[in-house]
N, C-alpha and C. Protein backbone atom coordinates (compact mmCIF):
# COMPACT_ATOMS: atom_id res chain seq x y z
N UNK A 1 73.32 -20.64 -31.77
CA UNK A 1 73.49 -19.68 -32.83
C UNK A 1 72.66 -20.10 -34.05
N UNK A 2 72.76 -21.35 -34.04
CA UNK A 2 71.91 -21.53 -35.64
C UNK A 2 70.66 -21.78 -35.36
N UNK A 3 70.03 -22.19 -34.10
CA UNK A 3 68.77 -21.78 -33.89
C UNK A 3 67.97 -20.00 -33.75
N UNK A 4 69.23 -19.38 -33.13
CA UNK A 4 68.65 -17.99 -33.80
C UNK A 4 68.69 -17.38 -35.29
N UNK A 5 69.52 -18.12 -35.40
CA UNK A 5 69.38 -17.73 -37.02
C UNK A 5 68.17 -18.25 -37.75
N UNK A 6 67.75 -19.37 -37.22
CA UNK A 6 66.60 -19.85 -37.94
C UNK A 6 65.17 -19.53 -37.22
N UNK A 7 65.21 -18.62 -36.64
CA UNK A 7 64.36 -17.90 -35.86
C UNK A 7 64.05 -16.72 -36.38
N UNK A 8 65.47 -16.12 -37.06
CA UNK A 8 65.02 -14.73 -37.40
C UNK A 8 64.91 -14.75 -39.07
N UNK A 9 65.53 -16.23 -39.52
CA UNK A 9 65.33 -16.67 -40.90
C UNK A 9 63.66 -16.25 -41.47
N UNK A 10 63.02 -17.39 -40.48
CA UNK A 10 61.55 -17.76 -40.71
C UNK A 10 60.36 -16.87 -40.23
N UNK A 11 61.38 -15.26 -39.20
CA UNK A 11 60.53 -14.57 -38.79
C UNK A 11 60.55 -13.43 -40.24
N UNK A 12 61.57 -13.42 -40.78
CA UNK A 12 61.53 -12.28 -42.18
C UNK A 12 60.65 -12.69 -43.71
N UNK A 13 60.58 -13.93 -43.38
CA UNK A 13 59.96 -14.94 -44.29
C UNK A 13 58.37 -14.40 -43.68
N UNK A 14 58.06 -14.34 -42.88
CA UNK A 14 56.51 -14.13 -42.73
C UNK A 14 56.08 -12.86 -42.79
N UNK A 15 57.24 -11.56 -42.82
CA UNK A 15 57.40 -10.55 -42.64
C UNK A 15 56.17 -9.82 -43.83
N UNK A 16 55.99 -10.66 -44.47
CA UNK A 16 55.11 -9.99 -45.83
C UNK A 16 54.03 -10.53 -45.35
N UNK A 17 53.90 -11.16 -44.70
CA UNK A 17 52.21 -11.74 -44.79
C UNK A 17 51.38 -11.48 -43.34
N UNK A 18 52.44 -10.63 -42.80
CA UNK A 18 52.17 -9.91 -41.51
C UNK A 18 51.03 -8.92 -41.36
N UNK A 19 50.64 -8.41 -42.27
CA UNK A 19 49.46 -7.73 -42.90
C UNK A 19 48.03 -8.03 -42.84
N UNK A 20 47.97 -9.98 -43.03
CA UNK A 20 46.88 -10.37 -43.02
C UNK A 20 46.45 -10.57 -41.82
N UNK A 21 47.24 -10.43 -40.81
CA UNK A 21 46.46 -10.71 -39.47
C UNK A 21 46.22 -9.72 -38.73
N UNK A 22 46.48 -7.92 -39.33
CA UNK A 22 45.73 -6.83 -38.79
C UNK A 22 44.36 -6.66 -38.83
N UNK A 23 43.60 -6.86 -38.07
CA UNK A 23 42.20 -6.12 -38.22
C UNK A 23 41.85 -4.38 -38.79
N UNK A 24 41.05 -4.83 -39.41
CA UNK A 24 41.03 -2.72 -40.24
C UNK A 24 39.94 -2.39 -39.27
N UNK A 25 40.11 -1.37 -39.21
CA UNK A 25 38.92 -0.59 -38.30
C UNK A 25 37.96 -0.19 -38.82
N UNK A 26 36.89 -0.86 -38.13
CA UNK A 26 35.37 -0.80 -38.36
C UNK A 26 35.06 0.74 -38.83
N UNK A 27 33.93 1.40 -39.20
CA UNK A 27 33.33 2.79 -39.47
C UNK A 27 32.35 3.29 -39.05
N UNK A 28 32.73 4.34 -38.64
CA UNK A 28 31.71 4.90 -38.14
C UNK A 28 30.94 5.63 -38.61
N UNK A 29 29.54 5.83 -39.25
CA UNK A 29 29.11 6.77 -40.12
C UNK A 29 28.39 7.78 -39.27
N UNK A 30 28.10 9.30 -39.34
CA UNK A 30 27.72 9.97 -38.64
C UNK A 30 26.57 10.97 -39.74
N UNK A 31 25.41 11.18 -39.60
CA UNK A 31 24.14 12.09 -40.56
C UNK A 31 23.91 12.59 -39.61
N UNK A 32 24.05 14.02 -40.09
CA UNK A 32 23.46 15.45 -39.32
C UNK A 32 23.04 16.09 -40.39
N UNK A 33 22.70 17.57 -39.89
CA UNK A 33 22.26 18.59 -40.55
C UNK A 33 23.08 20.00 -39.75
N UNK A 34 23.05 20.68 -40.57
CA UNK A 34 24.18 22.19 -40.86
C UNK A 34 23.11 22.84 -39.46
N UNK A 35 22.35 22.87 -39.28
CA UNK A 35 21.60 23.75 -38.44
C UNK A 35 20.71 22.97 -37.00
N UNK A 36 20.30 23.85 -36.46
CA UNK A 36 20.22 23.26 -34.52
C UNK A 36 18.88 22.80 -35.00
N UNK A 37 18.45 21.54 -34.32
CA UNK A 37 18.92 21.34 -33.19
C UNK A 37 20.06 19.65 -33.51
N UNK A 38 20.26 19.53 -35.06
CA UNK A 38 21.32 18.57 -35.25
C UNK A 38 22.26 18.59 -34.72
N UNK A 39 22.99 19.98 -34.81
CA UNK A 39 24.00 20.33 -34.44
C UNK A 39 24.38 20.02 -32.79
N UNK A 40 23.35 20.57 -31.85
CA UNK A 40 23.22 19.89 -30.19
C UNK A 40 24.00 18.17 -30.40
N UNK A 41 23.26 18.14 -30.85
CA UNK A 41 23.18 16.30 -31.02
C UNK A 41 24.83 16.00 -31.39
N UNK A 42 25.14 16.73 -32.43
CA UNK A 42 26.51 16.32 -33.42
C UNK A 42 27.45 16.77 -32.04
N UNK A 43 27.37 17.58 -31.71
CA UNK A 43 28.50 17.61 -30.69
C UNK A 43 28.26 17.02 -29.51
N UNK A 44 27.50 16.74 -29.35
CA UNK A 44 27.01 15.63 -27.91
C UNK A 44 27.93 14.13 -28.34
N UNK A 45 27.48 13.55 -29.51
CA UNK A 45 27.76 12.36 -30.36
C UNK A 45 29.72 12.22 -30.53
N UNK A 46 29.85 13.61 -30.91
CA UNK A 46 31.18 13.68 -31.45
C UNK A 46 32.50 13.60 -30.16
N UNK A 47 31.64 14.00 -28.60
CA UNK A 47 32.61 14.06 -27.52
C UNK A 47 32.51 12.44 -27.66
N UNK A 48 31.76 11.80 -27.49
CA UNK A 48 32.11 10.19 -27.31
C UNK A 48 33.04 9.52 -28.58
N UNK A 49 32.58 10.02 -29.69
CA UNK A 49 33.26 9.25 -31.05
C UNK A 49 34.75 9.73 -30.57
N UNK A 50 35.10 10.54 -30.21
CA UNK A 50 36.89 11.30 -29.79
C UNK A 50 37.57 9.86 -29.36
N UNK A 51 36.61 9.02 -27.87
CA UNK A 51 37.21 8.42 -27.67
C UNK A 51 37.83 7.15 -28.28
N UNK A 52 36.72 7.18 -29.16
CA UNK A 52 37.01 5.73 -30.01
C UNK A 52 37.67 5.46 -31.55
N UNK A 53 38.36 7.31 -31.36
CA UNK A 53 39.54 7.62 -32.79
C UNK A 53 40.20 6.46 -33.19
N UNK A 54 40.82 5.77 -32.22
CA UNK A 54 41.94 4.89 -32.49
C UNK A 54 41.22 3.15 -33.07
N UNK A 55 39.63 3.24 -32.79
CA UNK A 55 39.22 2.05 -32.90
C UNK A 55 38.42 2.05 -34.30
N UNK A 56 38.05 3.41 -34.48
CA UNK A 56 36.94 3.44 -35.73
C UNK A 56 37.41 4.37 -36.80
N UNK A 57 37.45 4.18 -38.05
CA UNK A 57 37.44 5.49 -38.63
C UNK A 57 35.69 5.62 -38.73
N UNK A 58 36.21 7.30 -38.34
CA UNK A 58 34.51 8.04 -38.00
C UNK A 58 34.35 9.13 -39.55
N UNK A 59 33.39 8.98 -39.96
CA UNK A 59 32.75 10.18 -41.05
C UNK A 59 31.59 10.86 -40.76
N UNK A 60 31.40 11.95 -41.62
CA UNK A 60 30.51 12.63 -41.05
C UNK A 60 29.78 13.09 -42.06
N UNK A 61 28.30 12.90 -42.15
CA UNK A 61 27.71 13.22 -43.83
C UNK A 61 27.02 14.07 -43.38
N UNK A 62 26.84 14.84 -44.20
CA UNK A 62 25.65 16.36 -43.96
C UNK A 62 24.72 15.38 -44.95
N UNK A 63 23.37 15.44 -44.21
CA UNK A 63 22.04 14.52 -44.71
C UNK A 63 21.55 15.89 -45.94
N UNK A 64 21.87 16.58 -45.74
CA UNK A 64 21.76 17.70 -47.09
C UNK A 64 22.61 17.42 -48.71
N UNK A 65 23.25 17.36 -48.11
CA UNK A 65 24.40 17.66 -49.58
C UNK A 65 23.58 16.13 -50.41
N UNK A 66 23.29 16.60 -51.80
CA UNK A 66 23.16 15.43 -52.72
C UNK A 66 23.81 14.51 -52.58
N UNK A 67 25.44 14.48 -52.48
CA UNK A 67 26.32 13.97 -52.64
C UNK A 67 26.28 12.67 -51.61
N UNK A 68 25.54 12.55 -51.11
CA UNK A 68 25.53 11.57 -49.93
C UNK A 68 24.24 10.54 -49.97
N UNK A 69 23.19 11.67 -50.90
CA UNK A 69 21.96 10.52 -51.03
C UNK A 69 21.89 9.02 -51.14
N UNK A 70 22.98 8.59 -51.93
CA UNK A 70 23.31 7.23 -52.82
C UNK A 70 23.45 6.67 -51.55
N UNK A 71 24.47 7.29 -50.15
CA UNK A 71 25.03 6.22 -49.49
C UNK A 71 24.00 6.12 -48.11
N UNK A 72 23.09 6.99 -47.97
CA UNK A 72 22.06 7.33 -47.44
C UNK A 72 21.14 5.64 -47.60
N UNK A 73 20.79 6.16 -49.09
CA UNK A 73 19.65 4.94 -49.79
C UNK A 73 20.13 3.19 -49.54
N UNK A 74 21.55 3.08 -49.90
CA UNK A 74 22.19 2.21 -49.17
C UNK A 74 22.39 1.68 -47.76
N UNK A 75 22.49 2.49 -46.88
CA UNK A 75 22.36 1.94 -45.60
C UNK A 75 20.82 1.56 -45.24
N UNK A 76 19.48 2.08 -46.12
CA UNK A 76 18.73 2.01 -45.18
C UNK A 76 18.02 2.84 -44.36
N UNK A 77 18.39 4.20 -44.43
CA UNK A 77 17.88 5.11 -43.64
C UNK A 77 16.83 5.88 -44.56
N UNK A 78 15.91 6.79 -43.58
CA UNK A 78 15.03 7.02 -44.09
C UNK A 78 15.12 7.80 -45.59
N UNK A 79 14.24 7.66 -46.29
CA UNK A 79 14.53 8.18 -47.81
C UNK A 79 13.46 9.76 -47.27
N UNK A 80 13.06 9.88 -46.47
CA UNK A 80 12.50 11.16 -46.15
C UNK A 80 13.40 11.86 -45.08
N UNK A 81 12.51 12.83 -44.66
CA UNK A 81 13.54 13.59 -43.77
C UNK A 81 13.62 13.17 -42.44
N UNK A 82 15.00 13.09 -42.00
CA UNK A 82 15.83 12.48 -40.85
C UNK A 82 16.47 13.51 -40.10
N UNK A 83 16.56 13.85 -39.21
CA UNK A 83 17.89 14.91 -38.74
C UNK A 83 19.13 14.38 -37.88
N UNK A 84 19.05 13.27 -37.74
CA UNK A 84 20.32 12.51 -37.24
C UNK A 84 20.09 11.25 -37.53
N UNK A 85 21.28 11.01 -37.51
CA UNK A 85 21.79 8.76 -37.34
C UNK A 85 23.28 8.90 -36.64
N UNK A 86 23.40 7.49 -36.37
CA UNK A 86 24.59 7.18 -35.93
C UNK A 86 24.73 5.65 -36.38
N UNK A 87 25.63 5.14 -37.28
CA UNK A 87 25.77 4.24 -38.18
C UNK A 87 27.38 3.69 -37.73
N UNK A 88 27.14 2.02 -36.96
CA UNK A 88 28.57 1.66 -37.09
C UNK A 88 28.74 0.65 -37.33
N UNK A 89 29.76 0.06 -38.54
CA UNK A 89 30.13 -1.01 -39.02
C UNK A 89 28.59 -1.59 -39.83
N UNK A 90 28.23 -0.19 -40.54
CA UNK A 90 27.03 -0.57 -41.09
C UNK A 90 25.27 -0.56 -40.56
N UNK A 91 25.52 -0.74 -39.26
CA UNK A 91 24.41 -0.71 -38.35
C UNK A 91 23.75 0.08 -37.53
N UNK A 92 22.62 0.53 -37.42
CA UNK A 92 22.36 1.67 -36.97
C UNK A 92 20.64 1.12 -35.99
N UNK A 93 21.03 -0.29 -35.74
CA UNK A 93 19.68 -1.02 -34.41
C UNK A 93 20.96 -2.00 -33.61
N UNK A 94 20.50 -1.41 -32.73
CA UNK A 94 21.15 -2.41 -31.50
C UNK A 94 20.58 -3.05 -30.74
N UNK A 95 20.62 -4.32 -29.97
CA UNK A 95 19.99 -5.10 -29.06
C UNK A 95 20.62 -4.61 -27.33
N UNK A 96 20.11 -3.76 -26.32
CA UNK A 96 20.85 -3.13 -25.31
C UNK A 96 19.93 -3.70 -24.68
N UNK A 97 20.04 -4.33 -23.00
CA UNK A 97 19.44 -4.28 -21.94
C UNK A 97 18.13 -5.00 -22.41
N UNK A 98 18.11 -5.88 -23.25
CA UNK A 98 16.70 -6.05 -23.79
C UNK A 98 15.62 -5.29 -24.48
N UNK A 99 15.78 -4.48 -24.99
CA UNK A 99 15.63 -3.47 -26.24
C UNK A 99 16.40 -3.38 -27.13
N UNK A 100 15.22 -3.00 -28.39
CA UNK A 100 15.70 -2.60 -29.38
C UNK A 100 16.02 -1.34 -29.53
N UNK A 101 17.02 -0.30 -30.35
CA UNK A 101 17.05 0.72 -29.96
C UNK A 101 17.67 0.93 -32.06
N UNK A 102 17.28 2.30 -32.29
CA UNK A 102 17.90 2.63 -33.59
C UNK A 102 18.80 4.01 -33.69
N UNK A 103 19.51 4.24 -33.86
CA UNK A 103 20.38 5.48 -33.89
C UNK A 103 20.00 6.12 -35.14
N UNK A 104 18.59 6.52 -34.76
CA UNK A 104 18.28 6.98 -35.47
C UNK A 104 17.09 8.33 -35.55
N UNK A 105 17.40 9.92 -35.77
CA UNK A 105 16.19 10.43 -35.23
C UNK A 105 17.24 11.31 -34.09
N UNK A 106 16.33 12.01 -33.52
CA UNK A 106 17.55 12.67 -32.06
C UNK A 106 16.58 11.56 -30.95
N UNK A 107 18.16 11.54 -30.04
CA UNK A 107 18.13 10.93 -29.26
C UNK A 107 17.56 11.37 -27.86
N UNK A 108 17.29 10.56 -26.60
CA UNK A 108 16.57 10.71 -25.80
C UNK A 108 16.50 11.81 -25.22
N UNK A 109 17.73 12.42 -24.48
CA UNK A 109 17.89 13.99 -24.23
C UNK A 109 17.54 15.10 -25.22
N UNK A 110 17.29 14.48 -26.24
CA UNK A 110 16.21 15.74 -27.52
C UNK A 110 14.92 14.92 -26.68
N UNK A 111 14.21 14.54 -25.44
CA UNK A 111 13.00 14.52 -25.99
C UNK A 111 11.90 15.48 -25.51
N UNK A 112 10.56 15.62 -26.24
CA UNK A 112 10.06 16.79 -26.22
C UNK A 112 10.49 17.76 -27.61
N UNK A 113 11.25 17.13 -28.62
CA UNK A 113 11.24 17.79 -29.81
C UNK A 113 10.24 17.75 -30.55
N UNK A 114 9.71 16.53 -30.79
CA UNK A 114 8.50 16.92 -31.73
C UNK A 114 8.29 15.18 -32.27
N UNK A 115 8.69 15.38 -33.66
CA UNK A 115 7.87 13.84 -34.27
C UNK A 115 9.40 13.02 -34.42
N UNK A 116 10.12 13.55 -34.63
CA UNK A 116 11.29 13.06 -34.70
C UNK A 116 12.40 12.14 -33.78
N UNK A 117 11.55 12.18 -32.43
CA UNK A 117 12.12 11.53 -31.16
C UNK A 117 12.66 10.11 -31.47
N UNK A 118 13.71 9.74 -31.38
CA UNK A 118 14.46 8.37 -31.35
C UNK A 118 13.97 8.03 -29.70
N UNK A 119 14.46 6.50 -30.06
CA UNK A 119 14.81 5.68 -28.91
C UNK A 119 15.54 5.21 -28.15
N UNK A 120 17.16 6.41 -28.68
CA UNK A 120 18.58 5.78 -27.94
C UNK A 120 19.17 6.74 -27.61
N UNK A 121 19.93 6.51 -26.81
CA UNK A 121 20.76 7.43 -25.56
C UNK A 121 22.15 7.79 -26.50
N UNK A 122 23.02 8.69 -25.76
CA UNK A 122 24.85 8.54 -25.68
C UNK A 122 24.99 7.11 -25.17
N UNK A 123 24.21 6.91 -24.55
CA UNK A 123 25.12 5.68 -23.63
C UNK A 123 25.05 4.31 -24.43
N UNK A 124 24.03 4.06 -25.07
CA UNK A 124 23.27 3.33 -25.56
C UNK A 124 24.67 3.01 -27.08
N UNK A 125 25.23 4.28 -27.36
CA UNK A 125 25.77 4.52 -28.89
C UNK A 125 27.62 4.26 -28.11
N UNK A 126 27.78 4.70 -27.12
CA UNK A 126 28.61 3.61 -26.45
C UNK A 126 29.21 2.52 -26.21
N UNK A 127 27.76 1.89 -25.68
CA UNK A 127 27.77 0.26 -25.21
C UNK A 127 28.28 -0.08 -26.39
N UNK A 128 27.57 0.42 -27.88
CA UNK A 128 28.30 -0.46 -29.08
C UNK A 128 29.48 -0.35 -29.66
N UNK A 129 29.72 0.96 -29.12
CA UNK A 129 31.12 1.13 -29.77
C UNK A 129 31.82 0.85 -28.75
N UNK A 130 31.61 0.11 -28.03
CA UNK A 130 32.66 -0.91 -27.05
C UNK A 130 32.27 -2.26 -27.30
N UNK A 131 31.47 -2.65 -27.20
CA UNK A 131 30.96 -4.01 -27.49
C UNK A 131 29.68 -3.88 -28.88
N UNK A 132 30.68 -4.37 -30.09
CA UNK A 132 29.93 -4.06 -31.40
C UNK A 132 28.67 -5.36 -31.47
N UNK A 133 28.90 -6.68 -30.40
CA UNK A 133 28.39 -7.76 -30.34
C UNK A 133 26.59 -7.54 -29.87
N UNK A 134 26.47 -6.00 -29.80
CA UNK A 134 25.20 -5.56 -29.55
C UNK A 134 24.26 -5.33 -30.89
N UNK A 135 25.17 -4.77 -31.56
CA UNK A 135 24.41 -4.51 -32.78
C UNK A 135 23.79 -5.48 -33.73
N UNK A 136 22.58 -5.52 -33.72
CA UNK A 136 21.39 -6.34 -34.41
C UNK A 136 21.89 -6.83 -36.19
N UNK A 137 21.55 -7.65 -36.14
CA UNK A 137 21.86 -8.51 -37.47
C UNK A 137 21.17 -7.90 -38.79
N UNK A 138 19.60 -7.06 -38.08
CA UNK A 138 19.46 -6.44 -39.67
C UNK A 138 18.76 -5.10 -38.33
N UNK A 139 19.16 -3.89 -39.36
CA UNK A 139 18.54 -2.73 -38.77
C UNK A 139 17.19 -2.35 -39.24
N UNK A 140 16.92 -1.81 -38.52
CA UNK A 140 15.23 -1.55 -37.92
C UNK A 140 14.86 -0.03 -37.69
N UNK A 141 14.44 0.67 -38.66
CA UNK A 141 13.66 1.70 -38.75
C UNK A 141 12.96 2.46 -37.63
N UNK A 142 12.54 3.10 -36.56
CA UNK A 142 12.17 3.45 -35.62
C UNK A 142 10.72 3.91 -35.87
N UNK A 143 9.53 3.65 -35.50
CA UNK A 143 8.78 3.93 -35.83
C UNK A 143 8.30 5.75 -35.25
N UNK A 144 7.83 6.19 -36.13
CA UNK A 144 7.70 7.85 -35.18
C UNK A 144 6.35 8.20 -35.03
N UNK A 145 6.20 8.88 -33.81
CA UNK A 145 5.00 9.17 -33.57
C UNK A 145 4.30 10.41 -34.78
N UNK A 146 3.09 9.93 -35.67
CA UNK A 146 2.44 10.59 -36.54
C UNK A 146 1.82 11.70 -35.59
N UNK A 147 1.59 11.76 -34.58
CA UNK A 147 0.83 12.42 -34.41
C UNK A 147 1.24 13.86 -33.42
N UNK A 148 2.46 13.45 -33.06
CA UNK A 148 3.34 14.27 -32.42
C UNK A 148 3.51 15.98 -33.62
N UNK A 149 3.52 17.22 -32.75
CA UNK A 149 3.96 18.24 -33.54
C UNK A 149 5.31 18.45 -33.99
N UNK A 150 5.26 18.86 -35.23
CA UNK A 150 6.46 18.89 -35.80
C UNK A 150 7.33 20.59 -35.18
N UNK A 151 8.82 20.10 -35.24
CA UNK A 151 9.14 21.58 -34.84
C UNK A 151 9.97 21.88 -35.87
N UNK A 152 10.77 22.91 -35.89
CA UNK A 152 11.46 23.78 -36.46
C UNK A 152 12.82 22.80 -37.49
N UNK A 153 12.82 21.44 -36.90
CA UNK A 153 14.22 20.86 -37.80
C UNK A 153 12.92 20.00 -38.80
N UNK A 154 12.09 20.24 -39.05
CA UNK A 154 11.20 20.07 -40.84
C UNK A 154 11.24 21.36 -41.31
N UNK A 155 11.40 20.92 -42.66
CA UNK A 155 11.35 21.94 -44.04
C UNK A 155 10.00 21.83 -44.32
């Protein structure tokens, strides 16, 4: 008896500091645009983010609205025009399969869009949001083909 008592003594005693040993959930940042072919992409992106509700809080910035420039300029992403990213726990280059890859730009199933072609899959934006131990220590810009035609998602 007085060992349970001093069991449930020293378990109410820690009861406050029980807090510090939750992990907060990482973020997920998400840049689109209001109009296609972002939009393809945003809901392609958004069936996978569903699954990982419980692991990430996910946001979603329209790369339009002013209101977002500041956090735009902060991460790193392009200060010109972009029509997608996918940003988690800050990072938006991953190390996959021995590549580098940037979530950044539309992704591989956009390709044949134009100048804007990225270098990463769904699957690719996956792997990290299961194993975050992929994502590269500093992110990395994607280089785009200059010479490629531009289509319809430039102003």
């Amino acid at each position: 008896m007085r060992t349970a008592m001093l069991v449930v003594i020293t378990g109410l005693m820690l009861l406050p500091f029980s807090g510090l040993f939750c992990e907060e959930k990482l973020s997920v940042s998400v840049f689109y645009k209001e109009r296609e072919p972002s939009q393809r992409v945003l809901q392609r992106v958004s069936f996978i983010l569903e699954r990982y509700r419980d692991s990430y809080n996910i946001d979603l910035y329209n790369i339009d609205n002013d209101d977002n420039a500041e956090f735009i300029s902060e991460l790193g992403l392009p200060s010109t025009h972009f029509p997608f990213a996918v940003v988690i726990a800050g990072k938006y280059t991953a190390n996959i399969d021995g590549k580098t890859v940037s979530f950044v730009h539309f992704p591989l199933f956009m390709q044949g869009i134009g100048r804007h072609e990225g270098n990463w899959s769904l699957a690719d934006v996956e792997k990290c949001l299961a194993d975050i131990s992929l994502l590269a220590e500093e992110n990395a810009l994607p280089e785009l083909d200059k010479s490629a035609e531009t289509t319809e998602c430039e102003d």
